[in-house]
Each structure stands twice: as C-alpha cells, then as structure tokens.
C-alpha atoms as a PDB file:
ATOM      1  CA  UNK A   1      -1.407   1.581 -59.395  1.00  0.00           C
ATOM      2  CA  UNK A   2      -3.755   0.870 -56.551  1.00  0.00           C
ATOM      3  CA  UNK A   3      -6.508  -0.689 -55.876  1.00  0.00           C
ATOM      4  CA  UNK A   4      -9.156  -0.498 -58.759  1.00  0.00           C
ATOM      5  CA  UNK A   5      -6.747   1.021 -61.138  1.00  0.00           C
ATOM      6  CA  UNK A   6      -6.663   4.353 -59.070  1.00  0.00           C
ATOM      7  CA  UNK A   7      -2.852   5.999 -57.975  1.00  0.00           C
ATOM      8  CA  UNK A   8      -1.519   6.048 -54.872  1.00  0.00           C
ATOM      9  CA  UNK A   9      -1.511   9.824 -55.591  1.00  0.00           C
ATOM     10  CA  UNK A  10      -5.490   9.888 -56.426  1.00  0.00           C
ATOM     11  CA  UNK A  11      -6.253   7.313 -53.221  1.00  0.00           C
ATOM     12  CA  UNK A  12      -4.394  10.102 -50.995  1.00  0.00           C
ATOM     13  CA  UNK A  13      -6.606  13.324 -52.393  1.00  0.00           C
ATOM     14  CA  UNK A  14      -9.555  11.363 -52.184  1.00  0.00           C
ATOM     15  CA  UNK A  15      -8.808  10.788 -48.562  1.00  0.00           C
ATOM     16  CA  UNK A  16      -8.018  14.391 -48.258  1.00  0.00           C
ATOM     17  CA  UNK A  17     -10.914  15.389 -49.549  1.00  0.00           C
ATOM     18  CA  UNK A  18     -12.721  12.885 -47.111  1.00  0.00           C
ATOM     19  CA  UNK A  19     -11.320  14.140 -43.993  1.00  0.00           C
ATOM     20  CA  UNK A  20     -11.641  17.973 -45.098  1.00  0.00           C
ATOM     21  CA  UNK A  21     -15.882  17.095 -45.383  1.00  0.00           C
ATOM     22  CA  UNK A  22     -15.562  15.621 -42.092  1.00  0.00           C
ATOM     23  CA  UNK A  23     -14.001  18.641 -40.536  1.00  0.00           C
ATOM     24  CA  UNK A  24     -16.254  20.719 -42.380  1.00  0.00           C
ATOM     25  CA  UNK A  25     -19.500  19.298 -41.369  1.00  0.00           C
ATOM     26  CA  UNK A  26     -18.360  18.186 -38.007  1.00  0.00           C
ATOM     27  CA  UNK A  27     -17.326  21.878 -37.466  1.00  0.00           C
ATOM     28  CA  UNK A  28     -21.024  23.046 -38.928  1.00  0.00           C
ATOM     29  CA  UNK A  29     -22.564  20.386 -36.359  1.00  0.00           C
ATOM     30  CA  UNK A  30     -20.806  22.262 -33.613  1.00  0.00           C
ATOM     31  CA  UNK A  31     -22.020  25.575 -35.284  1.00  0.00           C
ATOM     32  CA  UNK A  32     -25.132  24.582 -34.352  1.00  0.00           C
ATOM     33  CA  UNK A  33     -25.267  23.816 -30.905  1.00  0.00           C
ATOM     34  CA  UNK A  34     -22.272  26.458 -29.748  1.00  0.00           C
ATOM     35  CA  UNK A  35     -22.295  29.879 -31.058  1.00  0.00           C
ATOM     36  CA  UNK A  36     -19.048  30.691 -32.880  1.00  0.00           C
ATOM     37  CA  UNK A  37     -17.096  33.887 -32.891  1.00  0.00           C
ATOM     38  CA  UNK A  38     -17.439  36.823 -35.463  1.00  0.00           C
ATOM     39  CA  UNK A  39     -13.755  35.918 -36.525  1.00  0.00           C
ATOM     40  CA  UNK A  40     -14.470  32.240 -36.385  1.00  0.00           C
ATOM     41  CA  UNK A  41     -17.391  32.512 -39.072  1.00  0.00           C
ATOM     42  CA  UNK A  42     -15.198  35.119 -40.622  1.00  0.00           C
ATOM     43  CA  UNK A  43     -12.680  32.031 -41.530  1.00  0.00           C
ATOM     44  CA  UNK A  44     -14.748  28.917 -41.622  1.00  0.00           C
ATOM     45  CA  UNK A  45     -15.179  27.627 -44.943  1.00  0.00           C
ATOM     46  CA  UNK A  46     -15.338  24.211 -47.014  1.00  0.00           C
ATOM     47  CA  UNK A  47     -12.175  22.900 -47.947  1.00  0.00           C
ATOM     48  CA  UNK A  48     -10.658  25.099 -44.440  1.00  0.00           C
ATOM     49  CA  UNK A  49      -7.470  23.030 -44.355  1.00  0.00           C
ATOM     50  CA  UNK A  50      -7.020  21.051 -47.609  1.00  0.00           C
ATOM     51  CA  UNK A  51      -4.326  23.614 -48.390  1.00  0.00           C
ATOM     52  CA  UNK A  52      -2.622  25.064 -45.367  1.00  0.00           C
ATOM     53  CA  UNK A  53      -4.304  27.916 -43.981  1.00  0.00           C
ATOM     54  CA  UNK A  54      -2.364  29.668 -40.666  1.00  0.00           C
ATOM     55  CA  UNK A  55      -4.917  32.536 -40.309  1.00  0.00           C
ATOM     56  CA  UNK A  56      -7.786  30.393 -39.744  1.00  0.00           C
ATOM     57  CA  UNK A  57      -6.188  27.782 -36.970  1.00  0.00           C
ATOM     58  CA  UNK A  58      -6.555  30.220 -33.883  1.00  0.00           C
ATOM     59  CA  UNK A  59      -9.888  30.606 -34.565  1.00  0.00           C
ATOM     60  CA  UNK A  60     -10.933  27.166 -35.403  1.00  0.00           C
ATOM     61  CA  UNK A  61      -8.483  26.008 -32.302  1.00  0.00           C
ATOM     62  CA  UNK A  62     -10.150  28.676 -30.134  1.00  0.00           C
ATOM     63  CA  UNK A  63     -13.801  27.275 -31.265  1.00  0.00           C
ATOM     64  CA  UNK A  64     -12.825  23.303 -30.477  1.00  0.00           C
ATOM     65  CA  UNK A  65     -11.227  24.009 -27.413  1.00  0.00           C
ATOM     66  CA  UNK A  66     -13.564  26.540 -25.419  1.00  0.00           C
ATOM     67  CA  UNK A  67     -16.633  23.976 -26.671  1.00  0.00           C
ATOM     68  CA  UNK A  68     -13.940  21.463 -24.759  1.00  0.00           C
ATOM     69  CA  UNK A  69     -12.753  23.339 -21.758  1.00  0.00           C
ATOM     70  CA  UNK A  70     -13.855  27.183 -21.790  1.00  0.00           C
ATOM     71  CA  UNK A  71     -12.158  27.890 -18.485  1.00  0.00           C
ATOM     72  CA  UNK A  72      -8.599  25.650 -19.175  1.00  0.00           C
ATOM     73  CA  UNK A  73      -8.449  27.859 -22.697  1.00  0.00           C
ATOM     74  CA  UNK A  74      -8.472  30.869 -20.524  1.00  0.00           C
ATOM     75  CA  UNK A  75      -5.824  29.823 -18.691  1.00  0.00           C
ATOM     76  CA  UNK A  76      -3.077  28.285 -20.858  1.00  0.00           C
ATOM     77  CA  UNK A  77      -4.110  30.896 -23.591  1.00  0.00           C
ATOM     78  CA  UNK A  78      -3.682  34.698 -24.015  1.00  0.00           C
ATOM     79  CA  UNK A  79      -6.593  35.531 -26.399  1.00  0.00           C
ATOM     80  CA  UNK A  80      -7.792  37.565 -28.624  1.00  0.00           C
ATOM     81  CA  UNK A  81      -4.131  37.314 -30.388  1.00  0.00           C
ATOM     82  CA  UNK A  82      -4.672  40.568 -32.573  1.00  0.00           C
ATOM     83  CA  UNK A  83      -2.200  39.827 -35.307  1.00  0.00           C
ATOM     84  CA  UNK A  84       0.612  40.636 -32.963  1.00  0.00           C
ATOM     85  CA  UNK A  85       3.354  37.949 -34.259  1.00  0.00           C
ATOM     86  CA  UNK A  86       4.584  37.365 -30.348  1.00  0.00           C
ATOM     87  CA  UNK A  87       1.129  36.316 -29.495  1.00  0.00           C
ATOM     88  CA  UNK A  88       0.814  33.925 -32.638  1.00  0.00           C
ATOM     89  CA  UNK A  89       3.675  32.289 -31.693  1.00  0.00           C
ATOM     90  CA  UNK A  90       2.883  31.863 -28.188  1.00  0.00           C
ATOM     91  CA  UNK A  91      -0.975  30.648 -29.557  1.00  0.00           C
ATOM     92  CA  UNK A  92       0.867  27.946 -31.752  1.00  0.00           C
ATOM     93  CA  UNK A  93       3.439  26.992 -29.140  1.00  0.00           C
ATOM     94  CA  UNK A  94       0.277  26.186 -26.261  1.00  0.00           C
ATOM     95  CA  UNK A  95      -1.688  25.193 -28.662  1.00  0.00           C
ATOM     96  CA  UNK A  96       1.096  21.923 -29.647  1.00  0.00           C
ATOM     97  CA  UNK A  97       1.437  21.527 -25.487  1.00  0.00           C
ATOM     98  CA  UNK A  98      -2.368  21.632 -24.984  1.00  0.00           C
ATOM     99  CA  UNK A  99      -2.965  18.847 -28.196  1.00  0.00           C
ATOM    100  CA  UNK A 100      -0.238  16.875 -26.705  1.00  0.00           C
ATOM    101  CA  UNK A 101      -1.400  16.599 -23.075  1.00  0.00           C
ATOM    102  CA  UNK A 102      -4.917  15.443 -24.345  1.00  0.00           C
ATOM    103  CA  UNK A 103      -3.345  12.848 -26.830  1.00  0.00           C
ATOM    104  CA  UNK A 104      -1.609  11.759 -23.946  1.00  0.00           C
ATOM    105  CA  UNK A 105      -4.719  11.716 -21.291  1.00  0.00           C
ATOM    106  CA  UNK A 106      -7.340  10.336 -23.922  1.00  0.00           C
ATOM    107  CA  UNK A 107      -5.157   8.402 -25.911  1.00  0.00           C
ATOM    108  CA  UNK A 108      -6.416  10.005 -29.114  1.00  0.00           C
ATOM    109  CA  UNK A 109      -4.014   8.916 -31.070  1.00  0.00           C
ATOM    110  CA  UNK A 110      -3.228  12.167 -32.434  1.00  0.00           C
ATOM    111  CA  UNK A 111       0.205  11.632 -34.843  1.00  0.00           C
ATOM    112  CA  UNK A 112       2.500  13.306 -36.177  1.00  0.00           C
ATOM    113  CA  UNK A 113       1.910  16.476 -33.861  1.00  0.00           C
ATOM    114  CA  UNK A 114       4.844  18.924 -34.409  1.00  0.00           C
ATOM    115  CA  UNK A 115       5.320  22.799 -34.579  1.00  0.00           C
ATOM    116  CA  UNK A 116       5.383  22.511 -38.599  1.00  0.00           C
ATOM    117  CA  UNK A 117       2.115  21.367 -38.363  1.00  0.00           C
ATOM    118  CA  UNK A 118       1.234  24.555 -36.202  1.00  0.00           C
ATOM    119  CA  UNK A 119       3.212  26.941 -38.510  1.00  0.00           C
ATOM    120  CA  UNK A 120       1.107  25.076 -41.689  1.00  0.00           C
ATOM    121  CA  UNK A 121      -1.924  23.856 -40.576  1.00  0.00           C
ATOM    122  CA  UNK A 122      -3.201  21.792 -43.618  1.00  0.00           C
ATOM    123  CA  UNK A 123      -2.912  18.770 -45.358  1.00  0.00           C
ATOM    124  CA  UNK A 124      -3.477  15.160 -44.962  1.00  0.00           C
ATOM    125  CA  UNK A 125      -1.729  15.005 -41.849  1.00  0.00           C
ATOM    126  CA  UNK A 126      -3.217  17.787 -40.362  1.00  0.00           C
ATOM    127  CA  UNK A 127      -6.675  17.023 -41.067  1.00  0.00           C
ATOM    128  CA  UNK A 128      -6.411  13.265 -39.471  1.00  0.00           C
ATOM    129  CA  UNK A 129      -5.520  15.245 -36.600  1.00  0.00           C
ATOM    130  CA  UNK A 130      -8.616  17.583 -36.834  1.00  0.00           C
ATOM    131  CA  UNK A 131     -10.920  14.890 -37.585  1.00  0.00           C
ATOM    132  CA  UNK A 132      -9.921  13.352 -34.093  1.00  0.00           C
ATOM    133  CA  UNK A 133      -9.932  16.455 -32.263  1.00  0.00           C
ATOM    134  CA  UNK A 134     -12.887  17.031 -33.578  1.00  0.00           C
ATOM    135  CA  UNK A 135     -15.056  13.797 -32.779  1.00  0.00           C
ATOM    136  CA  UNK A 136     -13.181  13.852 -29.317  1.00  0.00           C
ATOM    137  CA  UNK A 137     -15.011  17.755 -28.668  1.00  0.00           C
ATOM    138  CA  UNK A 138     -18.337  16.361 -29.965  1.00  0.00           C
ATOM    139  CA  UNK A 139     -18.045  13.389 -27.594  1.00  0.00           C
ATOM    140  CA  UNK A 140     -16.724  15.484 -24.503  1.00  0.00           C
ATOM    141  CA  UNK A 141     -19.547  17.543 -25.378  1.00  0.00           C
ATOM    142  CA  UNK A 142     -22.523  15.546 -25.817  1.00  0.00           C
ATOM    143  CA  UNK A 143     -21.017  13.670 -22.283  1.00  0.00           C
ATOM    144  CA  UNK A 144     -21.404  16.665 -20.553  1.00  0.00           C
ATOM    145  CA  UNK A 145     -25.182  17.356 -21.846  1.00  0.00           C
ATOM    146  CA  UNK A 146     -25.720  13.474 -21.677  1.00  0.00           C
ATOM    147  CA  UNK A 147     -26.657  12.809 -25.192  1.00  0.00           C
ATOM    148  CA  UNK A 148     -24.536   9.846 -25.570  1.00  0.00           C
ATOM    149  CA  UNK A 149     -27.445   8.258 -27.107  1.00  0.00           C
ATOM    150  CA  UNK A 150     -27.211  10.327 -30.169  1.00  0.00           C
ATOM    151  CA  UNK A 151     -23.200   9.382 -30.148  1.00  0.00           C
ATOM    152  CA  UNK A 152     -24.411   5.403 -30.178  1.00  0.00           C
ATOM    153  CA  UNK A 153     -26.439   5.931 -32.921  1.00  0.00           C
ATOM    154  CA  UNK A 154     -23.633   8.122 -35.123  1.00  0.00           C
ATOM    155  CA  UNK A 155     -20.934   5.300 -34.415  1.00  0.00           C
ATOM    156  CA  UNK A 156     -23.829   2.930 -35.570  1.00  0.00           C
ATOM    157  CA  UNK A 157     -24.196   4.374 -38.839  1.00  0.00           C
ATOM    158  CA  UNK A 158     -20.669   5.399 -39.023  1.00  0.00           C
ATOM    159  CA  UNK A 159     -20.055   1.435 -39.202  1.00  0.00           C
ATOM    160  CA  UNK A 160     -22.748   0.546 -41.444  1.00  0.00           C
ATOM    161  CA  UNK A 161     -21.028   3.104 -43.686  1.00  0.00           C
ATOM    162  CA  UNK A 162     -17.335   1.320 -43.324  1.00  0.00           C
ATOM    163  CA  UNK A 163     -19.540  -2.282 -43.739  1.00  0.00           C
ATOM    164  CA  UNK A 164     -21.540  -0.642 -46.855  1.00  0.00           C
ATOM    165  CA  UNK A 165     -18.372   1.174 -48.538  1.00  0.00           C
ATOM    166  CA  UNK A 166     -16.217  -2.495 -47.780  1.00  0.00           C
ATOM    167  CA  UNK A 167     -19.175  -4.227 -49.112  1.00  0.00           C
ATOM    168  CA  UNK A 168     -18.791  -1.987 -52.704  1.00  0.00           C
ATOM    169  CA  UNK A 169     -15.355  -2.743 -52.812  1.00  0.00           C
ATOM    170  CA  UNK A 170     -15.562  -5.995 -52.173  1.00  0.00           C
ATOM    171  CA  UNK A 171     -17.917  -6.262 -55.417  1.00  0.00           C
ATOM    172  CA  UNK A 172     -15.976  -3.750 -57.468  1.00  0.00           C
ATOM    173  CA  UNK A 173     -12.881  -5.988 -57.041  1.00  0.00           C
ATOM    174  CA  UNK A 174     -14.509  -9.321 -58.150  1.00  0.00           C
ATOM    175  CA  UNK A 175     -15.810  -7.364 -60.974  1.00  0.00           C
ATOM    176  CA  UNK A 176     -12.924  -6.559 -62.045  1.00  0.00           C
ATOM    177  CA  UNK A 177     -11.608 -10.198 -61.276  1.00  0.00           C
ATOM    178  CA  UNK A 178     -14.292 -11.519 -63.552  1.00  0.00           C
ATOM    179  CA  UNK A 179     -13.868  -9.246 -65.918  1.00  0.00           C
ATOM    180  CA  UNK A 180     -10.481 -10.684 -66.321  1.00  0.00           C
ATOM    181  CA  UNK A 181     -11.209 -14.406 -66.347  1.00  0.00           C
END
C-alpha cells in the first residue's frame, strides 16, 4: 500500500485521470482563443488519451503545433493525411522528430518519447508528455500576444494548489498518525 492506505495501482489512475483533465481543459482553453478544425472537434473529447486513441493524435498534434508554429507545420508536415496509411506513418514519424527537436531546444523535459508512443498515443506516459506540450503552446502563445501576465498569475495559483493539496496531506497523514497512537 501507499500513502493513506491507497495502491500503487489506484495512486497511478488517479494521476491518469489528473493529467487527462489537464489535457482536456488545457486543450478547451486553446479552443477558445484558436479556432480548431472540423476534424479536430470531430475527435476532441474528455478522457481523449486515457486509453490510447491513434485516430485522434494528428488532429490534436496538428491543433498544438500550428497554435505553435503554423508555418514550420507546413513545412515538416504533409497535411491533410486522408487516411492514406503512407501519410500516417510519415505524420507519426515527423511528428517524434518535431517533439524531439523542441525537447531538445526548450528543455521540456519531454520523456520517454518513442515511436510506440506515436503508434499508441495514450496512457500515463503519454499524457505527461501532452500536459508539457501543452503548457509549453499556451506559454509560446500567450508570449507572442504578450499576456505573460495572465501566465504569472496561472503558475501562482498553480502553486497555491501544490501548497494547498501538500497542506491536506500533510493533515491527512497525522490523522492517521493519531489515529494510531
């Protein structure tokens, strides 16, 4: 068992689960500021990657990366891909070079990259990955419209959040500690 009697197992989903909100509403943020695709909205659900989902990671990888660099997509990619298996392929192939030359620029700290992760976009691993692909789009975008005000304020609240949830667990394990005394 884990901490506060949970499994290693349940401590895993929950962070699953976690992430796959974050991608969510970080993807719904974006919504809202950049007009997405026909096919994009066509795929772009809660819960997108928990499981892995192949037919929906050109689109969402189209979205990120034309908020991030409209003109570099339409260079290093061949798009729309039209179902045509060649063209997939290629996608998921660029797409791993692409995620690895901006891991390696920005430092993003993007692990675990690998064309498995292309071929089954999903998953724990997966979603760290989108989660920091993700915030790095929303910052490279709000950079280029200077709104890195707002940004200050999100990474504010983001650590009062990490303070507040420590802060619980903190108390729920000398609870549990007293309880035992």
């Amino acid at each position: 068992m884990a901490e506060g009697g949970r499994s290693v197992k349940n401590l895993r989903l929950e962070e699953e689960q976690r992430l796959s909100n974050a991608v969510f509403f970080g993807l719904y943020a974006l919504t809202q500021a950049h007009k997405p695709t026909a096919e994009f909205q066509k795929v772009f659900q809660k819960d997108l990657f928990l499981k892995p989902n192949a037919g929906a990671l050109p689109h969402v990888m189209h979205y990120l990366l034309t908020i991030y660099d409209a003109e570099e997509f339409r260079k290093r990619f061949h798009w729309p891909i039209y179902n045509d298996r060649d063209a997939e392929k290629s996608f998921r192939s660029n797409c791993l070079k692409y995620l690895m030359e901006l891991n390696d620029r920005f430092q993003l700290k993007l692990e675990d990259l690998s064309t498995y992760m292309m071929l089954f976009p999903g998953g724990l691993k997966f979603l760290k990955v989108m989660e920091k692909l993700m915030i790095f789009v929303i910052t490279e975008d709000m950079k280029k419209k200077n709104q890195l005000d707002i940004l200050e304020s999100m990474t504010i609240a983001k650590s009062n959040r990490i303070i507040q949830k420590l802060t619980e667990e903190r108390e729920a394990i000398n609870k549990i500690a007293d309880d035992t005394l």
